[in-house]
Protein backbone atom coordinates (compact mmCIF):
# COMPACT_ATOMS: atom_id res chain seq x y z
CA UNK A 1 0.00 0.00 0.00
CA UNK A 2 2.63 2.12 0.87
CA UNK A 3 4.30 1.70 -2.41
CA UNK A 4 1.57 2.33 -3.99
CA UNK A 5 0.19 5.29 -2.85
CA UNK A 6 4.52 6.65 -3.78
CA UNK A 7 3.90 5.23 -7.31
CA UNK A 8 0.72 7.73 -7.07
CA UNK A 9 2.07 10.31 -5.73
CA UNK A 10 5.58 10.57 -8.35
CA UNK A 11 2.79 10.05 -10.93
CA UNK A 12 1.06 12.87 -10.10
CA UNK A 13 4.20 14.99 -10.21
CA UNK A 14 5.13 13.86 -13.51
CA UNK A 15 1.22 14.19 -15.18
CA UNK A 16 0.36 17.47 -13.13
CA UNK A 17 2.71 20.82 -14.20
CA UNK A 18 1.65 20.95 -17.94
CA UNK A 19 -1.86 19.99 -16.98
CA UNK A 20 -1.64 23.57 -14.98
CA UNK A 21 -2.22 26.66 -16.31
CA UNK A 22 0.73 29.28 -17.30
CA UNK A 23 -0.06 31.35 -14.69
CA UNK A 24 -0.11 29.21 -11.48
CA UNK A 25 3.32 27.28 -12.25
CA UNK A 26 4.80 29.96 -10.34
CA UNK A 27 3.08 29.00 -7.17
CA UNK A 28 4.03 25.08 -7.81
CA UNK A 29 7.53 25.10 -8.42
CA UNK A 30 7.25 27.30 -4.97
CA UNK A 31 5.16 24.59 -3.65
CA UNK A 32 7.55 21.68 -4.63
CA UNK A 33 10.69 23.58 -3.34
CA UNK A 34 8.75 24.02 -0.32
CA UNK A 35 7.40 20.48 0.18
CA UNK A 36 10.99 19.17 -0.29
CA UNK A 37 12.78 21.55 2.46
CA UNK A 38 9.51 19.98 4.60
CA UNK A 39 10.48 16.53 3.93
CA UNK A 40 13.92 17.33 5.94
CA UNK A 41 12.11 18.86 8.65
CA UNK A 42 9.35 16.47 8.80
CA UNK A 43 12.60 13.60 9.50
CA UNK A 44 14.15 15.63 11.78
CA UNK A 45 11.21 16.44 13.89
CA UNK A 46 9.16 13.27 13.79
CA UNK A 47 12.15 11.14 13.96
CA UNK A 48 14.96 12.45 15.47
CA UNK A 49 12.91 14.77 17.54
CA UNK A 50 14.58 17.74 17.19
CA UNK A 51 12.42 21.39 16.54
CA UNK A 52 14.78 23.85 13.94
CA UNK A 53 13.53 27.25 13.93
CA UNK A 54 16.32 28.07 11.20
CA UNK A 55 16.06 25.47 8.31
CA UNK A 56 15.66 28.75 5.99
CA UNK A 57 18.80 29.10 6.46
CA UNK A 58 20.23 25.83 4.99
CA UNK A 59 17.71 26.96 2.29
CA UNK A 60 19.91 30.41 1.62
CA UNK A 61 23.11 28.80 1.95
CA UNK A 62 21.98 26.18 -1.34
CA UNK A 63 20.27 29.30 -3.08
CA UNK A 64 23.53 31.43 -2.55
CA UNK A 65 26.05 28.45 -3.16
CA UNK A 66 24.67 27.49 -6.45
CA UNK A 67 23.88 31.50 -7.06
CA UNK A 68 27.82 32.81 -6.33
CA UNK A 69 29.37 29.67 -8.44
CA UNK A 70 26.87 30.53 -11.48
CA UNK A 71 27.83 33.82 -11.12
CA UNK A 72 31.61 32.96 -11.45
CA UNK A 73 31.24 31.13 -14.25
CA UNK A 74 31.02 27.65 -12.98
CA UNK A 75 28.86 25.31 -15.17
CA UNK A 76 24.92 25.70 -13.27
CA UNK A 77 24.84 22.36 -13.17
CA UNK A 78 28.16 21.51 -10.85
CA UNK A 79 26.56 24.68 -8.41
CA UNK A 80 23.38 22.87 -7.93
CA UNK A 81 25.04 19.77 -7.15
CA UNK A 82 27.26 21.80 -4.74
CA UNK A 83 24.30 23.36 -2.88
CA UNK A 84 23.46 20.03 -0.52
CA UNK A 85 26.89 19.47 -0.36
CA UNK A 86 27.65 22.74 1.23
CA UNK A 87 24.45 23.20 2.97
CA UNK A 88 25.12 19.32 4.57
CA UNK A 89 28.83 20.58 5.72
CA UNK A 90 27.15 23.56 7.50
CA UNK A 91 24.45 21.58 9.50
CA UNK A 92 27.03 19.17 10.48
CA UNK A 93 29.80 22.21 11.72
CA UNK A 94 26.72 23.80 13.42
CA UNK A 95 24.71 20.68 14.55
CA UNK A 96 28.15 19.16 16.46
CA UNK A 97 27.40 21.62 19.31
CA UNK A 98 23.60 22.74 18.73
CA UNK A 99 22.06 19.35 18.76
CA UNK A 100 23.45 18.65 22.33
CA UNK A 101 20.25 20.88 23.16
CA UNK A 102 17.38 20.11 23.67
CA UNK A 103 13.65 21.44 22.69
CA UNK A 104 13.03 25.22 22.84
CA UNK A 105 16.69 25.60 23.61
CA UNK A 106 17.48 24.14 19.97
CA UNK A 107 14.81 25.88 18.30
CA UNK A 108 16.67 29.76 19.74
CA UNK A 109 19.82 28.34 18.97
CA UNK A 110 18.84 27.82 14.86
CA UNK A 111 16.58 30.72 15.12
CA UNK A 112 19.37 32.57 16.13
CA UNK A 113 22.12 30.78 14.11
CA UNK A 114 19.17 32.41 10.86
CA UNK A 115 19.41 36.07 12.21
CA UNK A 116 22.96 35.90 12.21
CA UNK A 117 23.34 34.42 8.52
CA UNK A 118 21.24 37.18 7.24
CA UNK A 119 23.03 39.87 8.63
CA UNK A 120 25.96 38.27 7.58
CA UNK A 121 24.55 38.49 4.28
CA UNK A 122 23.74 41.86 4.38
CA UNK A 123 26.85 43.14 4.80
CA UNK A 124 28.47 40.85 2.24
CA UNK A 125 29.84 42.67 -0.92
CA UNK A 126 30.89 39.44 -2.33
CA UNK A 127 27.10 38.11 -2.07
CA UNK A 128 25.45 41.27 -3.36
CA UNK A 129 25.30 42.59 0.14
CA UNK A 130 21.94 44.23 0.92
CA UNK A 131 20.52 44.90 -2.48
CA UNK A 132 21.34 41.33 -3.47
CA UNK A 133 23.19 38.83 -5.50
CA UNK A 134 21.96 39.72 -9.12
CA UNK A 135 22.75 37.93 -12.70
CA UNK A 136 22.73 34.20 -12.05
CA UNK A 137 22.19 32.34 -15.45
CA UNK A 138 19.42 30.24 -15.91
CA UNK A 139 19.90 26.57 -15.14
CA UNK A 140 21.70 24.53 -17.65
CA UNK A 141 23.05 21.48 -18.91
CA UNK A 142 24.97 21.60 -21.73
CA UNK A 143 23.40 23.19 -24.36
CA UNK A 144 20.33 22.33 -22.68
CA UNK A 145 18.78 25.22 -21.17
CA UNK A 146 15.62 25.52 -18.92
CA UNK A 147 13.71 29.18 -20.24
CA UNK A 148 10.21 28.80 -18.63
CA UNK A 149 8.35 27.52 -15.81
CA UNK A 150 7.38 24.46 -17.09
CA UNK A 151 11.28 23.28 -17.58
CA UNK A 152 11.66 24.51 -13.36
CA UNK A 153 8.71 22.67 -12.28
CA UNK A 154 9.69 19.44 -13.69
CA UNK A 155 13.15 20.29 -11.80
CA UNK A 156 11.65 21.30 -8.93
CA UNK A 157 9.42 17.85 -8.71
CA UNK A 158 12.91 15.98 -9.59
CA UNK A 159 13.94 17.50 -6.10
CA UNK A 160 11.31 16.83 -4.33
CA UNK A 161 11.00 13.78 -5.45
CA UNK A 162 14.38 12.45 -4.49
CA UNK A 163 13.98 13.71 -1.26
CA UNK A 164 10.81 11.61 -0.46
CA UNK A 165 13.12 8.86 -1.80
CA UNK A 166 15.81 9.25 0.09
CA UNK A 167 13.92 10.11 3.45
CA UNK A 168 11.38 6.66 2.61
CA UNK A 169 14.89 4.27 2.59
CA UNK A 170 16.23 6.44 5.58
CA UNK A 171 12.65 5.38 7.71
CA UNK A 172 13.54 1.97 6.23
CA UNK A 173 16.86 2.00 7.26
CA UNK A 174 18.62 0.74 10.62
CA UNK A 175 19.51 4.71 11.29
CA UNK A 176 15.40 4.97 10.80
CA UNK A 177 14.85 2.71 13.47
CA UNK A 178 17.35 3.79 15.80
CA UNK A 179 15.97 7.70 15.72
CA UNK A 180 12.36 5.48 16.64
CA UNK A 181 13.82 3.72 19.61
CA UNK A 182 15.48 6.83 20.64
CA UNK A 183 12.10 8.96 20.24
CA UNK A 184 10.07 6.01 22.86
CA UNK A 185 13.30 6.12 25.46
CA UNK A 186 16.46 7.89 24.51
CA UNK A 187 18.41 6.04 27.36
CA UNK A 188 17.30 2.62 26.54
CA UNK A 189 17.99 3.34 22.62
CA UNK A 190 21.71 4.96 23.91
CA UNK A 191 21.88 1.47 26.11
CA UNK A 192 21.11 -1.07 23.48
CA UNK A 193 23.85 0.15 21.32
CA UNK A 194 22.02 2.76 19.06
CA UNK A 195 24.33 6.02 18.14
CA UNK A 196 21.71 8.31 19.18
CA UNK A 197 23.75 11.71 18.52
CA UNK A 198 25.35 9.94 15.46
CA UNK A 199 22.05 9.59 14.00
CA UNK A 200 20.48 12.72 14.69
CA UNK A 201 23.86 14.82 13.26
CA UNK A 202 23.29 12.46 10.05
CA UNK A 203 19.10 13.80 10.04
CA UNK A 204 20.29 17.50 10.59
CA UNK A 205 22.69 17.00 7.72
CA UNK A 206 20.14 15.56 5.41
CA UNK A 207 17.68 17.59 6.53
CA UNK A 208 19.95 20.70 5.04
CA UNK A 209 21.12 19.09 2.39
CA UNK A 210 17.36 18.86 1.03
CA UNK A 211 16.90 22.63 1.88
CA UNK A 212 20.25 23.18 0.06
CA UNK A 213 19.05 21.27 -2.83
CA UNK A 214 15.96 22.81 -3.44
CA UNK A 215 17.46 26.51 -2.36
CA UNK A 216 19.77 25.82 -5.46
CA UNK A 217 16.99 25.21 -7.95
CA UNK A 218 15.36 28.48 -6.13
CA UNK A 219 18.25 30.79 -7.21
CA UNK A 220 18.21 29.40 -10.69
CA UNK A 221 14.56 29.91 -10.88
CA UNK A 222 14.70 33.90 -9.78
CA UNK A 223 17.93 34.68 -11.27
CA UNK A 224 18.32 36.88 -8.25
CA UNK A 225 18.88 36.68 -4.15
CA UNK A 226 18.55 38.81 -1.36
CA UNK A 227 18.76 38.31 2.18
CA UNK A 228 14.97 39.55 2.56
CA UNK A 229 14.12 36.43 0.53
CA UNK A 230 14.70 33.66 3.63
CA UNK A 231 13.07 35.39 6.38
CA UNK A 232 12.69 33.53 9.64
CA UNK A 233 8.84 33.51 9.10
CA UNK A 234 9.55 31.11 6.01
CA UNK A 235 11.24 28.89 8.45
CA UNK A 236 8.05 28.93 10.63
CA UNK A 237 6.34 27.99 7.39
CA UNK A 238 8.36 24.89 7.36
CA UNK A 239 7.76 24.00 10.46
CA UNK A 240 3.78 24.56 10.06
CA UNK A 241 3.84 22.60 6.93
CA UNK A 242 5.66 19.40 8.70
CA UNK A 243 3.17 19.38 11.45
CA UNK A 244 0.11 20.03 9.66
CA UNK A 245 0.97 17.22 6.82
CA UNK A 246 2.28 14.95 9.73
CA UNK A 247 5.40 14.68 11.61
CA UNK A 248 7.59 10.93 10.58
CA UNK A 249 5.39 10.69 7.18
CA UNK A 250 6.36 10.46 3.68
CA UNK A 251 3.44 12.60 2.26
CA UNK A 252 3.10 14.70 5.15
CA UNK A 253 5.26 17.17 3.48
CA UNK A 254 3.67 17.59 0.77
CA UNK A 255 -0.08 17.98 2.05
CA UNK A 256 1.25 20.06 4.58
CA UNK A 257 3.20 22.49 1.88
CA UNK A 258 -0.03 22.18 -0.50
CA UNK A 259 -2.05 23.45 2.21
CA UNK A 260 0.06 25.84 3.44
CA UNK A 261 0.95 27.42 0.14
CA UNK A 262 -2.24 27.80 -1.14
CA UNK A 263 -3.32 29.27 1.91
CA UNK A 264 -0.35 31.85 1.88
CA UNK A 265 -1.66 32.93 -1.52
CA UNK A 266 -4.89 33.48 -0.68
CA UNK A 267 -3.41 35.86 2.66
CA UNK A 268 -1.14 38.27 0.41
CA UNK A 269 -4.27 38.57 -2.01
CA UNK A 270 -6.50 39.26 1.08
CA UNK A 271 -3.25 41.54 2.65
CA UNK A 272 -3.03 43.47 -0.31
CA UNK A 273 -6.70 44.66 -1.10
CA UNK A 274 -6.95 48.51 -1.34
CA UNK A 275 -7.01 50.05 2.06
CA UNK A 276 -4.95 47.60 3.73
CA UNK A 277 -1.81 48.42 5.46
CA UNK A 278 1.83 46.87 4.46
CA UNK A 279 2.49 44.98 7.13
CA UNK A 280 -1.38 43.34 6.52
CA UNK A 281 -0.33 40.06 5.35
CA UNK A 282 2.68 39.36 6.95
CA UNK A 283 0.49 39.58 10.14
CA UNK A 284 -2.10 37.80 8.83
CA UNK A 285 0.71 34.97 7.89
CA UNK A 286 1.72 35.11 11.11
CA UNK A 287 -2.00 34.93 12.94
CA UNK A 288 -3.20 31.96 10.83
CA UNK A 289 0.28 29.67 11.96
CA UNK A 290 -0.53 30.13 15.09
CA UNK A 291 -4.24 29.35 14.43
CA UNK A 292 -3.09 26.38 12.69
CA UNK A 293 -0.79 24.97 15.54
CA UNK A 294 -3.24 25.64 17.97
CA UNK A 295 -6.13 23.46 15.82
CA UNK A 296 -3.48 20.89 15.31
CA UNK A 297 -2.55 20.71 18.54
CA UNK A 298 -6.29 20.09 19.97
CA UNK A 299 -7.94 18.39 17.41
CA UNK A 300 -4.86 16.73 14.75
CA UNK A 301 -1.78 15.97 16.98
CA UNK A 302 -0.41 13.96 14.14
CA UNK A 303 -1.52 15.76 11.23
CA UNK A 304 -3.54 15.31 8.57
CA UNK A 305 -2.08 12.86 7.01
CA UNK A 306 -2.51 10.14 9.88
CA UNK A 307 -5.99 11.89 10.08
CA UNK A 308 -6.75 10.82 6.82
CA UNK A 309 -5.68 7.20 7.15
CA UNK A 310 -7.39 6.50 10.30
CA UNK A 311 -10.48 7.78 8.54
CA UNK A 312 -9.18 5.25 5.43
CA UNK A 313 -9.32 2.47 7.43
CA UNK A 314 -12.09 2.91 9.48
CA UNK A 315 -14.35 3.03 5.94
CA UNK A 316 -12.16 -0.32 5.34
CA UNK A 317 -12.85 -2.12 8.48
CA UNK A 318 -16.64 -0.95 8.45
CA UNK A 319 -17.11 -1.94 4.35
CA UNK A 320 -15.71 -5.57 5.45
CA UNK A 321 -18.15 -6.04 8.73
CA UNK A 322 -20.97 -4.93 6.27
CA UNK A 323 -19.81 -8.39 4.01
């Protein structure tokens, strides 16, 4: 069943972007990017149990990895492939000492280890500094190059699709069911000869490497950065999307960004009417996470992904007591 329902899902990604019209493209290769930085968090939350409040920030170090080595010539294809790489190195120099907290302590600590990268940024020359790193090529390989959104959402469901690949044979995995022991009792898991910190470094690196990936494909896709692009309210985003899809799932991530992304549209279109002030639908943004949490919290602890299978099988159980 479980196969199935990937065979479904990868078909969908494949049949779906030229079945879409010109005009909402935009919002899916958004929405695939998205989903795929979710996958990461989704692992490292529902498995290794660990909250990031920064993973936007593995996100800009991809987008401006594969952004600076277009820039300087370097074939777009070697800078994409770069992206995780760097991104992975990063989590793993920061995640040595950060992961050695614990819950809301962890989640300051990458909150604050965000902040810090974008005023880094800022004041950057070599990154375009403030006003941003401007001219990166469109993505290529070879002579082959992508000039519209159709080209970028096939990329963009490439990503995500290797990262629900990747993060399905992880859960598989004897890493998978090490972060599970260690999630019931972290003591017993330690005892019985599971690397507990081992695993959850390796999770924290994946879990940037996917944001890396997908940040790469991001810069291609705008042709322009700026630290104002990876606020820390994108990294709440994330973090909604993971726990509203369902923490530990496969296709959490991508209900969760589906939901969440269509609902962000529909915000700034409500945040920008006439009469509205600026800072309208960032607060509204921020007003409906919290709303969402909350509901999630009381009435969808595991999301609604688990929601929806309970429900599944419930019709299954009651159509075979009916026979």
């Amino acid at each position: 069943m479980k196969r199935l329902g990937f065979g479904v899902l990868a078909l969908l990604l494949v049949a779906l972007p030229p079945l879409l019209p010109e005009r909402h493209l935009a919002t899916f290769v958004l929405l695939t990017l998205a989903a795929a930085v979710t996958v990461g968090v989704s692992l490292l939350m529902g498995y290794a149990g660990q909250v990031s409040l920064g993973q936007a920030s593995f996100y800009a170090i991809g987008a401006y990895t594969a952004g600076l080595l277009a820039v300087h010539g370097t074939p777009p294809l070697l800078g994409l492939l770069a992206a995780p790489v760097i991104a992975a190195v990063a989590a793993v120099l920061l995640g040595a000492p950060l992961l050695r907290l614990r819950g809301h302590h962890l989640a300051f600590a990458t909150l604050a280890v965000q902040l810090i990268l974008l005023s880094l940024l800022a004041q950057a020359d070599w990154a375009g500094g403030a006003i941003g790193l401007q001219g990166i090529p469109r993505f290529s390989v070879g002579g082959f190059e992508l000039r519209n959104d159709l080209g970028y959402a096939y990329l963009s469901c490439g990503v995500l699709a290797i990262a629900l690949l990747v993060a399905r044979n992880v859960v598989a995995s004897r890493a998978g069911r090490g972060l599970r022991a260690a999630a019931t009792s972290e003591v017993a898991a330690a005892a019985s000869g599971v690397a507990v910190g081992g695993y959850r470094l390796a999770v924290f690196a994946l879990s940037a490497a996917f944001a890396g990936l997908a940040g790469g494909v991001y810069a291609f896709y705008l042709g322009y950065l700026a630290p104002g692009s990876f606020p820390v309210l994108l990294s709440i985003e994330y973090v909604v999307m993971a726990v509203v899809g369902g923490l530990g799932t496969i296709a959490g991530p991508v209900v969760g960004a589906t939901v969440i992304v269509l609902l962000v549209q529909v915000l700034n279109t409500l945040g920008t009417q006439p009469g509205m002030p600026d800072y309208a639908p960032t607060v509204l943004n921020y007003a409906v996470y919290a709303l969402l949490l909350v509901v999630c919290v009381l009435f969808l602890p595991k999301g609604l992904v688990p929601a929806l299978d309970r429900v599944r099988r419930g019709s299954l159980d009651k159509a075979r007591s009916i026979r």
